[in-house]
PDB file of N, CA and C in Angstrom:
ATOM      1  N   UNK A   1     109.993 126.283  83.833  1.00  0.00           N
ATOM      2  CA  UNK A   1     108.870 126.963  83.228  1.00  0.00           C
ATOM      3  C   UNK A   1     108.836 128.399  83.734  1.00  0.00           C
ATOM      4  N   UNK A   2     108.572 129.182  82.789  1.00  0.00           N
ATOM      5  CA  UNK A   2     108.005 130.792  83.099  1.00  0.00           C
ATOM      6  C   UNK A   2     106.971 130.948  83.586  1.00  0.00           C
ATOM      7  N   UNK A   3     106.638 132.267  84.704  1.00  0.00           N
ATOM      8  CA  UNK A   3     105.733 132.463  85.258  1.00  0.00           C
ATOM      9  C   UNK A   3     104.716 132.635  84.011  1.00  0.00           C
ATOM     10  N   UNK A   4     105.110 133.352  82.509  1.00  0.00           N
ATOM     11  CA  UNK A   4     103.925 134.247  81.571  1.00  0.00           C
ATOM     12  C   UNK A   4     103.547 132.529  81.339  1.00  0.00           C
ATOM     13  N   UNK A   5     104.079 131.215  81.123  1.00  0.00           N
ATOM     14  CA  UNK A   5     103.939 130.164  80.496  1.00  0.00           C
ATOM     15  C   UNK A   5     102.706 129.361  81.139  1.00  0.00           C
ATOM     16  N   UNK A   6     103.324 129.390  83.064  1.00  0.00           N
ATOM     17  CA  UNK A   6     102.424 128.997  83.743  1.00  0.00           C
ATOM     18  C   UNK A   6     101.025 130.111  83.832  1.00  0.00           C
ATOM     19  N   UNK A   7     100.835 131.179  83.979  1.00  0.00           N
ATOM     20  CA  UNK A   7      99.556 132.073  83.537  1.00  0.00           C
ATOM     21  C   UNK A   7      99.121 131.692  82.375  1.00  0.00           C
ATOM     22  N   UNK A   8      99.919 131.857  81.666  1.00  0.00           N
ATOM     23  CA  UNK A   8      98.293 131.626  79.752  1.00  0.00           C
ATOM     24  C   UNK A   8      98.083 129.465  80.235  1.00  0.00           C
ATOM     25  N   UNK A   9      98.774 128.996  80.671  1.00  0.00           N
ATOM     26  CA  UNK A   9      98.259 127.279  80.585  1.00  0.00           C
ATOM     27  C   UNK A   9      97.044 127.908  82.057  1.00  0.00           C
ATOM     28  N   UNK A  10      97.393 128.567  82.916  1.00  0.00           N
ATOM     29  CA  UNK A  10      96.315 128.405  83.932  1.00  0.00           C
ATOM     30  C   UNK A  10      94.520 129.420  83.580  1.00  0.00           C
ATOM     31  N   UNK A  11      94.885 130.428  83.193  1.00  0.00           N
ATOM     32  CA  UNK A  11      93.856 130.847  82.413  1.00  0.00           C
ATOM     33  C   UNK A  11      93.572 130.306  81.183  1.00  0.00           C
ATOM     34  N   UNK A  12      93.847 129.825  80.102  1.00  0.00           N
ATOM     35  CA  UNK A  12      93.099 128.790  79.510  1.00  0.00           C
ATOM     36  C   UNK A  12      92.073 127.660  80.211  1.00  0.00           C
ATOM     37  N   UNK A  13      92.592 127.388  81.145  1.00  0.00           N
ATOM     38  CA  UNK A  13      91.620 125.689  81.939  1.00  0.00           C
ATOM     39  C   UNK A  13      90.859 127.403  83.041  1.00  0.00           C
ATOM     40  N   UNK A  14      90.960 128.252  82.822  1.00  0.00           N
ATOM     41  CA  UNK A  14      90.170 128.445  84.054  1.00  0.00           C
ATOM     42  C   UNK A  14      88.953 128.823  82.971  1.00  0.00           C
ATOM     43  N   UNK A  15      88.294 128.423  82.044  1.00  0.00           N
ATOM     44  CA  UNK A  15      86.755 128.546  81.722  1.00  0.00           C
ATOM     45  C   UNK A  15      86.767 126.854  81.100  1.00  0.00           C
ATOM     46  N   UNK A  16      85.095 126.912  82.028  1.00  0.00           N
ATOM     47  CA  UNK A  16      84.518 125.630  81.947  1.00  0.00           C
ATOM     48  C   UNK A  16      84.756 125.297  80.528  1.00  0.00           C
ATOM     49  N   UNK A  17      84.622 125.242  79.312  1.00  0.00           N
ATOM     50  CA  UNK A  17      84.048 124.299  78.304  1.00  0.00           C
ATOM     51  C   UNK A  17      86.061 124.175  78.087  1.00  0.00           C
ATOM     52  N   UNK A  18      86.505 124.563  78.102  1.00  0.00           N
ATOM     53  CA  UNK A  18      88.317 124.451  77.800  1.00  0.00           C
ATOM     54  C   UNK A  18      88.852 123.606  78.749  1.00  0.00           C
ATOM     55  N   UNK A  19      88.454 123.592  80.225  1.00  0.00           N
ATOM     56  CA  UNK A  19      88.771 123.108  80.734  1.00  0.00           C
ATOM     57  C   UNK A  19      88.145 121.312  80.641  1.00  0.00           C
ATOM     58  N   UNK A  20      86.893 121.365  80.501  1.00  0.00           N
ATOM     59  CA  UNK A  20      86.281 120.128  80.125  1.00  0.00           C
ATOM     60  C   UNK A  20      86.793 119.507  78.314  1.00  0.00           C
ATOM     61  N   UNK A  21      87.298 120.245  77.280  1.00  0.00           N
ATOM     62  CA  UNK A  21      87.882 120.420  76.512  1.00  0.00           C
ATOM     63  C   UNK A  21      89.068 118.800  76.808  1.00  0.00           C
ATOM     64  N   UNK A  22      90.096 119.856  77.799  1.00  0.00           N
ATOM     65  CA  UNK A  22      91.086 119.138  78.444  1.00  0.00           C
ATOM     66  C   UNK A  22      91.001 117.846  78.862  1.00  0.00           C
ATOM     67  N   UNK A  23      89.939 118.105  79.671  1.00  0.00           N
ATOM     68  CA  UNK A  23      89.926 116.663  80.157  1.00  0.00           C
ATOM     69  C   UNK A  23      89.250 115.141  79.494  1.00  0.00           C
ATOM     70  N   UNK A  24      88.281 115.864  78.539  1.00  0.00           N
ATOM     71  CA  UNK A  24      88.324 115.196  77.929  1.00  0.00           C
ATOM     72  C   UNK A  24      89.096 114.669  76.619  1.00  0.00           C
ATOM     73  N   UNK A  25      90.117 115.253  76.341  1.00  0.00           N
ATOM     74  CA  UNK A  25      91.533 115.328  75.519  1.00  0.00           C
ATOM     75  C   UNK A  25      92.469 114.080  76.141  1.00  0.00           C
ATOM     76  N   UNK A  26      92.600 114.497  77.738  1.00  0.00           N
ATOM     77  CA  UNK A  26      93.283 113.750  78.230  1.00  0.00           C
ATOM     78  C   UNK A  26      93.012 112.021  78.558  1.00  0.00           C
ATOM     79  N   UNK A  27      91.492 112.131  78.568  1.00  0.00           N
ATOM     80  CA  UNK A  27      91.046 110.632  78.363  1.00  0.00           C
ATOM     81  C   UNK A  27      90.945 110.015  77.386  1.00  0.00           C
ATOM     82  N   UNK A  28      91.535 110.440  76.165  1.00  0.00           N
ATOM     83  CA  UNK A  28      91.254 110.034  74.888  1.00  0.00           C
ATOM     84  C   UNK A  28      93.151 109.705  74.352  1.00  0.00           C
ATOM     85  N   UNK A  29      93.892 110.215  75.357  1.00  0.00           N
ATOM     86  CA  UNK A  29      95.511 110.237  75.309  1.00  0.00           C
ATOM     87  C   UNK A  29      95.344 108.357  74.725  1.00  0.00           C
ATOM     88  N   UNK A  30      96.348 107.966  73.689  1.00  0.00           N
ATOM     89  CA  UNK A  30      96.862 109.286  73.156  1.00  0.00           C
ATOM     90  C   UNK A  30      96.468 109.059  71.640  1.00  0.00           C
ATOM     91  N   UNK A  31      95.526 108.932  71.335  1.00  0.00           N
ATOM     92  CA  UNK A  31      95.242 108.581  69.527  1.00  0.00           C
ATOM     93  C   UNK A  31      94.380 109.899  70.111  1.00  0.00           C
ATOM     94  N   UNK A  32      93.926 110.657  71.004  1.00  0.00           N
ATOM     95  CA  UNK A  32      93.313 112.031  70.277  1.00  0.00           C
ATOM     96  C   UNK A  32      92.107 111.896  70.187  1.00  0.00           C
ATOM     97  N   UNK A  33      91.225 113.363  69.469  1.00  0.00           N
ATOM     98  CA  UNK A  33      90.187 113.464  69.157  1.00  0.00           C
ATOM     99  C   UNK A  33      90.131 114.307  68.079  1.00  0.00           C
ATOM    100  N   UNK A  34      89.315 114.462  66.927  1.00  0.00           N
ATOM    101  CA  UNK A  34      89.021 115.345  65.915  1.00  0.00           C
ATOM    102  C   UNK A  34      88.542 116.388  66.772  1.00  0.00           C
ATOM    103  N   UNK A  35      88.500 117.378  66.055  1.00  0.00           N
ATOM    104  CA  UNK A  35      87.777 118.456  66.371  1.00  0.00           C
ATOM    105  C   UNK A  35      86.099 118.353  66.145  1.00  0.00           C
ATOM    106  N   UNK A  36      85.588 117.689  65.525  1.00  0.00           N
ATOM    107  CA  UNK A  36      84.194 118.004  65.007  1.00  0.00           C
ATOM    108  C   UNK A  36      83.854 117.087  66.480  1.00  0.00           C
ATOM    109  N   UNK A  37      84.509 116.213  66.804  1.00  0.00           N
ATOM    110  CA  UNK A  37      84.147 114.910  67.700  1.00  0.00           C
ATOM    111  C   UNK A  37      84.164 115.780  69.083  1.00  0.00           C
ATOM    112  N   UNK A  38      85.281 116.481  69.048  1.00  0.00           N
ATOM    113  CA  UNK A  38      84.755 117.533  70.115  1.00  0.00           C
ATOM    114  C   UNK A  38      83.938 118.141  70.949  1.00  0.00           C
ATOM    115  N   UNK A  39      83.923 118.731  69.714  1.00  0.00           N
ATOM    116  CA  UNK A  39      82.532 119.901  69.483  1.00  0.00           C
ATOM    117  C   UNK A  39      81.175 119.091  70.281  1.00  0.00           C
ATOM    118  N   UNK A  40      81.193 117.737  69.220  1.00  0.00           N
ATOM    119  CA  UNK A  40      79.677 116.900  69.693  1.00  0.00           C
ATOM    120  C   UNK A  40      79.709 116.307  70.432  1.00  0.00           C
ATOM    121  N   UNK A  41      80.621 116.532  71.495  1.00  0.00           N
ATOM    122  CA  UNK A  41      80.677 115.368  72.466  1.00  0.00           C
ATOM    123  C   UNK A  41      80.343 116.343  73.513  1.00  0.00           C
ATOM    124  N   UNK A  42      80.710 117.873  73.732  1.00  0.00           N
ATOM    125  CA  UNK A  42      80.398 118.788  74.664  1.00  0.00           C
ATOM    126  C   UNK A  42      79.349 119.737  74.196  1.00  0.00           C
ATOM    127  N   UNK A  43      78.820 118.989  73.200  1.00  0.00           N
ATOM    128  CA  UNK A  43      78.009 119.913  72.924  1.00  0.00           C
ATOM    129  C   UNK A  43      77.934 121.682  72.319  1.00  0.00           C
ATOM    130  N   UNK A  44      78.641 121.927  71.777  1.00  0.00           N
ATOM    131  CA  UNK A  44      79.656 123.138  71.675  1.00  0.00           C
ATOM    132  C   UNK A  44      80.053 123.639  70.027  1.00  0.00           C
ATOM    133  N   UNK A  45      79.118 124.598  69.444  1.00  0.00           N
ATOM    134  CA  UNK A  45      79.226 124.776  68.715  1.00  0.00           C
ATOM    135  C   UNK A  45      80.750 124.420  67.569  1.00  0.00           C
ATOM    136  N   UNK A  46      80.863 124.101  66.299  1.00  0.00           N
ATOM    137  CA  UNK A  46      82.161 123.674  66.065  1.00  0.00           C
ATOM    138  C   UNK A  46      82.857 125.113  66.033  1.00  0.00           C
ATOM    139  N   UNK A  47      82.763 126.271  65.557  1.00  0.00           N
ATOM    140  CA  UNK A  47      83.401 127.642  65.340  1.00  0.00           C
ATOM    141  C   UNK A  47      83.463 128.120  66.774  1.00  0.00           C
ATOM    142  N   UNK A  48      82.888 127.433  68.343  1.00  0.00           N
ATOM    143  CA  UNK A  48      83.163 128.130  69.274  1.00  0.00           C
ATOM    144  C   UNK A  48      84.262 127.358  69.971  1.00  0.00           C
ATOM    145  N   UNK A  49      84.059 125.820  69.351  1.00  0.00           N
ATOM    146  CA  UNK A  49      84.643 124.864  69.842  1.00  0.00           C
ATOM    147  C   UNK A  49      86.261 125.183  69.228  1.00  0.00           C
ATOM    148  N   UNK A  50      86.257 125.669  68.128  1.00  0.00           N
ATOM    149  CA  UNK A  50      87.504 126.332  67.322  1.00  0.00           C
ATOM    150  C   UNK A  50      88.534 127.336  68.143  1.00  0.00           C
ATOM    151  N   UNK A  51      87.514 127.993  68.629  1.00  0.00           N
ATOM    152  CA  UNK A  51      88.337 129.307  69.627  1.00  0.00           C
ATOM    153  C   UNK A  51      88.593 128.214  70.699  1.00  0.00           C
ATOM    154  N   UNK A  52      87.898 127.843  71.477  1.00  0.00           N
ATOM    155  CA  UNK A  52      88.689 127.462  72.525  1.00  0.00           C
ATOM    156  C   UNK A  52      89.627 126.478  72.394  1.00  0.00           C
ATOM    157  N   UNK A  53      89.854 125.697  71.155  1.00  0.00           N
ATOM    158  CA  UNK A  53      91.302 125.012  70.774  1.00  0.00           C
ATOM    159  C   UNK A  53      92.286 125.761  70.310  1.00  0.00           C
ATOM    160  N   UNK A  54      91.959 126.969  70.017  1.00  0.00           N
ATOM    161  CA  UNK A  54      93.325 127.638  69.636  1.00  0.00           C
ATOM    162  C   UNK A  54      93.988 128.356  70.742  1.00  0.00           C
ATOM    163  N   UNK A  55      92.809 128.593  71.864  1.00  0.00           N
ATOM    164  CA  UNK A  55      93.398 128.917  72.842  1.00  0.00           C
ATOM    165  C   UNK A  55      94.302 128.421  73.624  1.00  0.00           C
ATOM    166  N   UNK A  56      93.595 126.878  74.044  1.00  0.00           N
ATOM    167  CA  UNK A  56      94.322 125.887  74.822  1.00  0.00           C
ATOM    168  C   UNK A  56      95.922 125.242  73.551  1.00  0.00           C
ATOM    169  N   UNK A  57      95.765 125.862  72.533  1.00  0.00           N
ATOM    170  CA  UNK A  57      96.599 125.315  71.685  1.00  0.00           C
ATOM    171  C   UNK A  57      98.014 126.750  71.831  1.00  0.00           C
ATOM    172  N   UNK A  58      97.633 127.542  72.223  1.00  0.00           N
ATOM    173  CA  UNK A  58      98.650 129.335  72.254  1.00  0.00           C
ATOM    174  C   UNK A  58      98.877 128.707  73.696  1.00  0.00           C
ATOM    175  N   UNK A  59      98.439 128.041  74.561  1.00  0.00           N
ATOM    176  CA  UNK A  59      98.480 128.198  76.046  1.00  0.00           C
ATOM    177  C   UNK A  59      99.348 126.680  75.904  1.00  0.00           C
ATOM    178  N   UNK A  60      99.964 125.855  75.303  1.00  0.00           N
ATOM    179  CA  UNK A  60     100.787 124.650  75.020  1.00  0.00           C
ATOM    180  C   UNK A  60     100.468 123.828  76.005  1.00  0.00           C
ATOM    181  N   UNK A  61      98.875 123.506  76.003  1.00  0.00           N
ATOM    182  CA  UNK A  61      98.139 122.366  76.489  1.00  0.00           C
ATOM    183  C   UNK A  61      97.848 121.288  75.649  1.00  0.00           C
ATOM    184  N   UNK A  62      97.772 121.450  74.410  1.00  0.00           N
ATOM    185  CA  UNK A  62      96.793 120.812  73.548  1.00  0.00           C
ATOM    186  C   UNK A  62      98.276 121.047  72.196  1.00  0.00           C
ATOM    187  N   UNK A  63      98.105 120.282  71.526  1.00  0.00           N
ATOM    188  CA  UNK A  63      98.942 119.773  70.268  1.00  0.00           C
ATOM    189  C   UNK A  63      97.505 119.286  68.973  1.00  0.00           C
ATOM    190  N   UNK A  64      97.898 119.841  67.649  1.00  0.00           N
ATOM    191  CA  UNK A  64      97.358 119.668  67.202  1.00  0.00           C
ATOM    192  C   UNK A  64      98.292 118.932  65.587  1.00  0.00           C
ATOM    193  N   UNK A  65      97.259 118.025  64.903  1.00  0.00           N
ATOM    194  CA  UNK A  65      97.919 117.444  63.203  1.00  0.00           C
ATOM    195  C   UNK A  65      96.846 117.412  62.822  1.00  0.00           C
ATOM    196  N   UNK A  66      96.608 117.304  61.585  1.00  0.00           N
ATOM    197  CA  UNK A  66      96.467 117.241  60.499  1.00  0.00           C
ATOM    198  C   UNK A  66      96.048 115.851  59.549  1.00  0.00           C
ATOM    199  N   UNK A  67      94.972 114.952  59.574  1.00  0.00           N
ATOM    200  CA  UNK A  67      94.943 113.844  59.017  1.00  0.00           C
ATOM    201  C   UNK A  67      93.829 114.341  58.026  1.00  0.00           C
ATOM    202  N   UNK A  68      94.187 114.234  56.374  1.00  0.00           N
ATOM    203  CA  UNK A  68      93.464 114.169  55.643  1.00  0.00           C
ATOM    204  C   UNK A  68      92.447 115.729  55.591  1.00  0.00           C
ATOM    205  N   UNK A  69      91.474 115.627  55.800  1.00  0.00           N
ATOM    206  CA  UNK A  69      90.495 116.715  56.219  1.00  0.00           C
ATOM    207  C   UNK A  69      90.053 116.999  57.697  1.00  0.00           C
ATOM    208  N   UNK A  70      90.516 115.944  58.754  1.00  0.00           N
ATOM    209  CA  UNK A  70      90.165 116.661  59.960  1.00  0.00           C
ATOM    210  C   UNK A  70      91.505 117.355  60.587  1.00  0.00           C
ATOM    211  N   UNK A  71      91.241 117.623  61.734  1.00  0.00           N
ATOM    212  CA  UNK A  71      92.563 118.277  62.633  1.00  0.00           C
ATOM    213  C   UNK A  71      92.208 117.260  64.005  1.00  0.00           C
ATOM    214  N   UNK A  72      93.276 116.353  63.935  1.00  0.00           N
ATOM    215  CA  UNK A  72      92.869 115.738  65.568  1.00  0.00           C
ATOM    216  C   UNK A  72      94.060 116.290  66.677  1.00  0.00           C
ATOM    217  N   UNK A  73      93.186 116.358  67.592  1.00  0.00           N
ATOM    218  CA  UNK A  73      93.681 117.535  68.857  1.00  0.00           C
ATOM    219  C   UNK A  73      94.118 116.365  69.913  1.00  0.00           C
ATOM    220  N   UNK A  74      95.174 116.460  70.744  1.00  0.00           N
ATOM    221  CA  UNK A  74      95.634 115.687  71.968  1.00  0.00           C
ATOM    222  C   UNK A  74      96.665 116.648  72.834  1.00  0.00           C
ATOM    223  N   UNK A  75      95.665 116.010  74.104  1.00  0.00           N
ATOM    224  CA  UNK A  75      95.999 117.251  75.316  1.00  0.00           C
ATOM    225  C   UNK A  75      97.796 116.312  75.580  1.00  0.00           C
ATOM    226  N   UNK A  76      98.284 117.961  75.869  1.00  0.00           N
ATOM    227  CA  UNK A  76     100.025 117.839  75.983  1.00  0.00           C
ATOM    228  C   UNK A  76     100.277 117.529  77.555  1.00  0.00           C
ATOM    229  N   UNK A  77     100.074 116.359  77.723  1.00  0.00           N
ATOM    230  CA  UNK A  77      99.862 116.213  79.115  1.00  0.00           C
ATOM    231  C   UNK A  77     101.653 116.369  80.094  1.00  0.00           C
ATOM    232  N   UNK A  78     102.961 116.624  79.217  1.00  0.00           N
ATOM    233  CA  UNK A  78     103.933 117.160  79.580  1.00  0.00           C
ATOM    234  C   UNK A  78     103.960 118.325  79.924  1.00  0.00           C
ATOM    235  N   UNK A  79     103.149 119.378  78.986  1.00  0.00           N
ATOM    236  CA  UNK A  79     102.875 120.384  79.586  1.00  0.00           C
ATOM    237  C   UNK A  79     102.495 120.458  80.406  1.00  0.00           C
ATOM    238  N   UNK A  80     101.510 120.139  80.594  1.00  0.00           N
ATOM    239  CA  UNK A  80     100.421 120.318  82.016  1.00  0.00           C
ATOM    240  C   UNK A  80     101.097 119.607  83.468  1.00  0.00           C
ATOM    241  N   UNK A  81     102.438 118.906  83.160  1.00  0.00           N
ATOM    242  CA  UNK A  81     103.108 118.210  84.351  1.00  0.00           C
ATOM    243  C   UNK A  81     103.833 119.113  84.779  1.00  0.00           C
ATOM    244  N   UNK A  82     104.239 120.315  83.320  1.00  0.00           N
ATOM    245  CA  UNK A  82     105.513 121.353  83.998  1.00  0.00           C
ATOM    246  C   UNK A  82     104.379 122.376  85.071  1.00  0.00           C
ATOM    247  N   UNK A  83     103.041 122.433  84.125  1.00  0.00           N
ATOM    248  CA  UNK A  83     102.517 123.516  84.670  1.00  0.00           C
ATOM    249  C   UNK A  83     102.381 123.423  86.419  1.00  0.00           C
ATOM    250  N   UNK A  84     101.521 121.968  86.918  1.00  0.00           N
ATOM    251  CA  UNK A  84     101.889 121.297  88.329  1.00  0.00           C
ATOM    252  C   UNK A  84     103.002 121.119  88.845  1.00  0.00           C
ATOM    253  N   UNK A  85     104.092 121.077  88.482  1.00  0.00           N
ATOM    254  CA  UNK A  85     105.453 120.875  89.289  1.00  0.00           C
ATOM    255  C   UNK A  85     105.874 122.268  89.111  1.00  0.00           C
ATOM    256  N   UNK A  86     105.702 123.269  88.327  1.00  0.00           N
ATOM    257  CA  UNK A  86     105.860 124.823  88.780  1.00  0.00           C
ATOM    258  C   UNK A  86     105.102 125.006  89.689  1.00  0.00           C
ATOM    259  N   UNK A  87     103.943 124.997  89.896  1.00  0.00           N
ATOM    260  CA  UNK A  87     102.778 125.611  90.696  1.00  0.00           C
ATOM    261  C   UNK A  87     103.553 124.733  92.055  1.00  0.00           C
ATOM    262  N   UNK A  88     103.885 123.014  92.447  1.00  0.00           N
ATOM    263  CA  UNK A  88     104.708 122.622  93.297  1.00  0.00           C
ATOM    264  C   UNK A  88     105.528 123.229  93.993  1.00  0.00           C
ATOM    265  N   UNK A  89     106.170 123.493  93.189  1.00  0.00           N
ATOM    266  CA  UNK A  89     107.934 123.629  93.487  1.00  0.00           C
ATOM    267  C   UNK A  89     108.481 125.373  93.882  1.00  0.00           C
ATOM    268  N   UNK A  90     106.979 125.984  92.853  1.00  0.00           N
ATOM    269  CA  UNK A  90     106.823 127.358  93.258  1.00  0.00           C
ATOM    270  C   UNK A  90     106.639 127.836  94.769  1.00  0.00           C
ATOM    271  N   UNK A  91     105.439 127.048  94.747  1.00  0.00           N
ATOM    272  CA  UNK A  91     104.614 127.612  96.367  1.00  0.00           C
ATOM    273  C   UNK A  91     105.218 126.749  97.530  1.00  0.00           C
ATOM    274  N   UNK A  92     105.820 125.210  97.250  1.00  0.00           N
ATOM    275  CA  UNK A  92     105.995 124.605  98.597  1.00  0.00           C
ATOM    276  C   UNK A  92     107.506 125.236  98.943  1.00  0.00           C
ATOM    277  N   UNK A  93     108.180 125.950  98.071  1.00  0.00           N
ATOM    278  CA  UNK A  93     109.375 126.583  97.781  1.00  0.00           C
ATOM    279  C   UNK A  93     110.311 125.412  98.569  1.00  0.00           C
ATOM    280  N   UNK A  94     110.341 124.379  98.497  1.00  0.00           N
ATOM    281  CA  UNK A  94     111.507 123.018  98.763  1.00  0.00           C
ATOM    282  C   UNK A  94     110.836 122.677  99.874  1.00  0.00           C
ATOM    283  N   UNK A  95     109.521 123.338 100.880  1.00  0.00           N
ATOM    284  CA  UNK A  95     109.565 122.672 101.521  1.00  0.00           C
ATOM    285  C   UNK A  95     108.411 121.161 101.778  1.00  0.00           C
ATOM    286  N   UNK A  96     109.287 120.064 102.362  1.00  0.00           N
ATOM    287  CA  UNK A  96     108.694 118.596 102.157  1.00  0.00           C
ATOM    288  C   UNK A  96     107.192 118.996 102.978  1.00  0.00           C
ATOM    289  N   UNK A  97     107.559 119.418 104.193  1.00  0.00           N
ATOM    290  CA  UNK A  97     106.388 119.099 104.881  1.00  0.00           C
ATOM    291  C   UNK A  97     104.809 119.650 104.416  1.00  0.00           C
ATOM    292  N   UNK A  98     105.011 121.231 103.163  1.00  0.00           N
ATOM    293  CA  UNK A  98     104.383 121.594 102.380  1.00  0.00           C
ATOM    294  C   UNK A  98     103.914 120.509 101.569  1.00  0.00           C
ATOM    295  N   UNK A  99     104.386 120.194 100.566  1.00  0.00           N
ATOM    296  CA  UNK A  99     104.363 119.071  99.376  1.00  0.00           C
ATOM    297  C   UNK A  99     103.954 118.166  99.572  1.00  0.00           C
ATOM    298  N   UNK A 100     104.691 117.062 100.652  1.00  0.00           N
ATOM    299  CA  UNK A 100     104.548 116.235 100.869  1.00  0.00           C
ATOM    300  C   UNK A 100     103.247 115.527 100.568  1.00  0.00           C
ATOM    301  N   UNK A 101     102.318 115.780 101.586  1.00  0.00           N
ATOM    302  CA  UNK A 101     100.679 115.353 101.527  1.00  0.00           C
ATOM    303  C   UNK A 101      99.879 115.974 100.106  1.00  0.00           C
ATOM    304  N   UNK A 102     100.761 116.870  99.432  1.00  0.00           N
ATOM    305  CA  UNK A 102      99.775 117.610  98.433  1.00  0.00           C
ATOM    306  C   UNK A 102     100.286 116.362  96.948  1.00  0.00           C
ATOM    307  N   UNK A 103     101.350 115.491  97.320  1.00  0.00           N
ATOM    308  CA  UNK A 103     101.922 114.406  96.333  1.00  0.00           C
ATOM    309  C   UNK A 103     101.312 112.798  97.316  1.00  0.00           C
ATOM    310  N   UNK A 104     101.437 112.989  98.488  1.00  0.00           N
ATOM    311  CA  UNK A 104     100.845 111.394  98.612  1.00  0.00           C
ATOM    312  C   UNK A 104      99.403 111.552  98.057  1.00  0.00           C
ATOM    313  N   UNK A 105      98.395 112.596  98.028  1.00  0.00           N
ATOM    314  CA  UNK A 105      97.109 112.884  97.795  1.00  0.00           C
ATOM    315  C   UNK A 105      96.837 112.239  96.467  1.00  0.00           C
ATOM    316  N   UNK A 106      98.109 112.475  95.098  1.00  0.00           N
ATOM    317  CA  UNK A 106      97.749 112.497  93.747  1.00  0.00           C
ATOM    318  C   UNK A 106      98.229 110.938  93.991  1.00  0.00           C
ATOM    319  N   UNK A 107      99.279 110.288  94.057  1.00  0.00           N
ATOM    320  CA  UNK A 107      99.469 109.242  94.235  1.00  0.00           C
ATOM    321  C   UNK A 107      98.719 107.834  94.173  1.00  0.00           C
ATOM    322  N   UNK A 108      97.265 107.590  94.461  1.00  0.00           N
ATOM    323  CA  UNK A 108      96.692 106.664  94.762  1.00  0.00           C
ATOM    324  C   UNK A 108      95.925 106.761  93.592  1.00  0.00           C
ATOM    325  N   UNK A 109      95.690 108.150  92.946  1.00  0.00           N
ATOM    326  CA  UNK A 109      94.595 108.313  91.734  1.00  0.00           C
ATOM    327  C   UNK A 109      94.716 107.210  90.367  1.00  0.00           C
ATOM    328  N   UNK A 110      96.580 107.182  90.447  1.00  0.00           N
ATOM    329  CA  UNK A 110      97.131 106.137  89.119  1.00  0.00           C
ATOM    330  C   UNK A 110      97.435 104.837  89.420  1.00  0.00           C
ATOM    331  N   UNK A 111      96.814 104.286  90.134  1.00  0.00           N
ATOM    332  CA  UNK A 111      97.503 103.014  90.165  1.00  0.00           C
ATOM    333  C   UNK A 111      98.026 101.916  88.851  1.00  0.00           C
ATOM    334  N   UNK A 112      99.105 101.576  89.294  1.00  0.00           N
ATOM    335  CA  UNK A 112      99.996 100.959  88.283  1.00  0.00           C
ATOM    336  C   UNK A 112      99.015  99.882  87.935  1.00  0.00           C
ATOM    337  N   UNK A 113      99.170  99.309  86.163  1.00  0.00           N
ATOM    338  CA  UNK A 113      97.504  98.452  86.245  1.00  0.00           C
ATOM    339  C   UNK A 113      98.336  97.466  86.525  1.00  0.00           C
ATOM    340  N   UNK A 114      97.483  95.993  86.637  1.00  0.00           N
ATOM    341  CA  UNK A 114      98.037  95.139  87.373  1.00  0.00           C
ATOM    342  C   UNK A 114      98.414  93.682  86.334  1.00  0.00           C
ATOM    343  N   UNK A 115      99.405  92.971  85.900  1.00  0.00           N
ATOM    344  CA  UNK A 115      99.596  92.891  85.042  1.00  0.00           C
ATOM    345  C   UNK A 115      98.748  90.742  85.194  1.00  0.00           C
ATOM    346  N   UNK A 116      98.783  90.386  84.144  1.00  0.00           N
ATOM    347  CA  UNK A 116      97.865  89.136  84.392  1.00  0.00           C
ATOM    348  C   UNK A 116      99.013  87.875  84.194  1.00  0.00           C
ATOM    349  N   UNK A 117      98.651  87.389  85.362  1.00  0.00           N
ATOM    350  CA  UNK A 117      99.632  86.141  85.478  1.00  0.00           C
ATOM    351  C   UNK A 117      99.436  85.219  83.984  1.00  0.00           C
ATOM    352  N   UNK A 118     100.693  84.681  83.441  1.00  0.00           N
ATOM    353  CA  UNK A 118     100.143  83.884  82.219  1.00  0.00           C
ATOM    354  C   UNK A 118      99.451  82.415  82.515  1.00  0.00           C
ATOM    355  N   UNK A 119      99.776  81.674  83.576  1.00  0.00           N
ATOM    356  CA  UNK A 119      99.828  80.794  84.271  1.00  0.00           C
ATOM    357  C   UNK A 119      98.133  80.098  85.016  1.00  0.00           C
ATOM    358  N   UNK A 120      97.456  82.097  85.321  1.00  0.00           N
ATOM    359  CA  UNK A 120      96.519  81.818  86.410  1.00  0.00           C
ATOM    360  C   UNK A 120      95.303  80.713  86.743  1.00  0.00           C
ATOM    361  N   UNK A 121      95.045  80.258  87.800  1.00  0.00           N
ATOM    362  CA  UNK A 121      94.191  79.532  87.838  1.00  0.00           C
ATOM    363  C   UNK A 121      94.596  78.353  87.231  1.00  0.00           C
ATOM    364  N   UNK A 122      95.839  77.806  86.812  1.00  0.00           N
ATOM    365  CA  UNK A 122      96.250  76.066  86.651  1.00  0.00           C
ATOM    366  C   UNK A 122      96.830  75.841  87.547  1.00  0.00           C
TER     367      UNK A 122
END
């Protein structure tokens, strides 16, 4: 990734309603959200809610199609992995003892789900 690539993805998320935008994009991975659903879910005008998807959409956070009459939006959460493993790989510049704790930290957030015995309880 480019430094200009990692700047426009990091100034996009740096104002609140884009950044909440995001995240709520990302909890909706991966069937998405309309845009109008957006808007009313943050409360956020739809024409303001517009700008800040085209932003996060120029900044290759957010992916957008086309169904029928809406536009449903889903956060590019590949992007946003290059944008963290640049910002990584940038600053700990290889080193482990840097990194290290800044990756066991994220680690515990995903736990693998846990899958259901077919069997249980006979």
């Amino acid at each position: 990734m480019e430094s200009e690539q990692a700047i426009l993805a990091l100034a996009a998320l740096a104002q609140s309603t884009r950044l909440d935008v995001f995240r709520l994009l990302a909890k909706h991975e991966p069937k998405g959200l309309a845009a109008g659903d957006i808007a009313k879910a943050l409360a956020v005008p739809q024409n303001t809610m517009s700008s800040h998807l085209a932003i996060l959409s120029r900044a290759g956070l957010v992916t957008a199609r086309r169904f029928s009459r809406s536009i449903v939006y889903r956060a590019d959460l590949r992007a946003f992995q290059s944008v963290v493993l640049f910002m990584l790989r940038d600053c700990c510049d290889g080193r482990p003892e840097i990194c290290g704790p800044l990756i066991a930290d994220l680690t515990p957030c995903c736990p693998p789900a846990k899958k259901k015995r077919a069997n249980a309880g006979v």
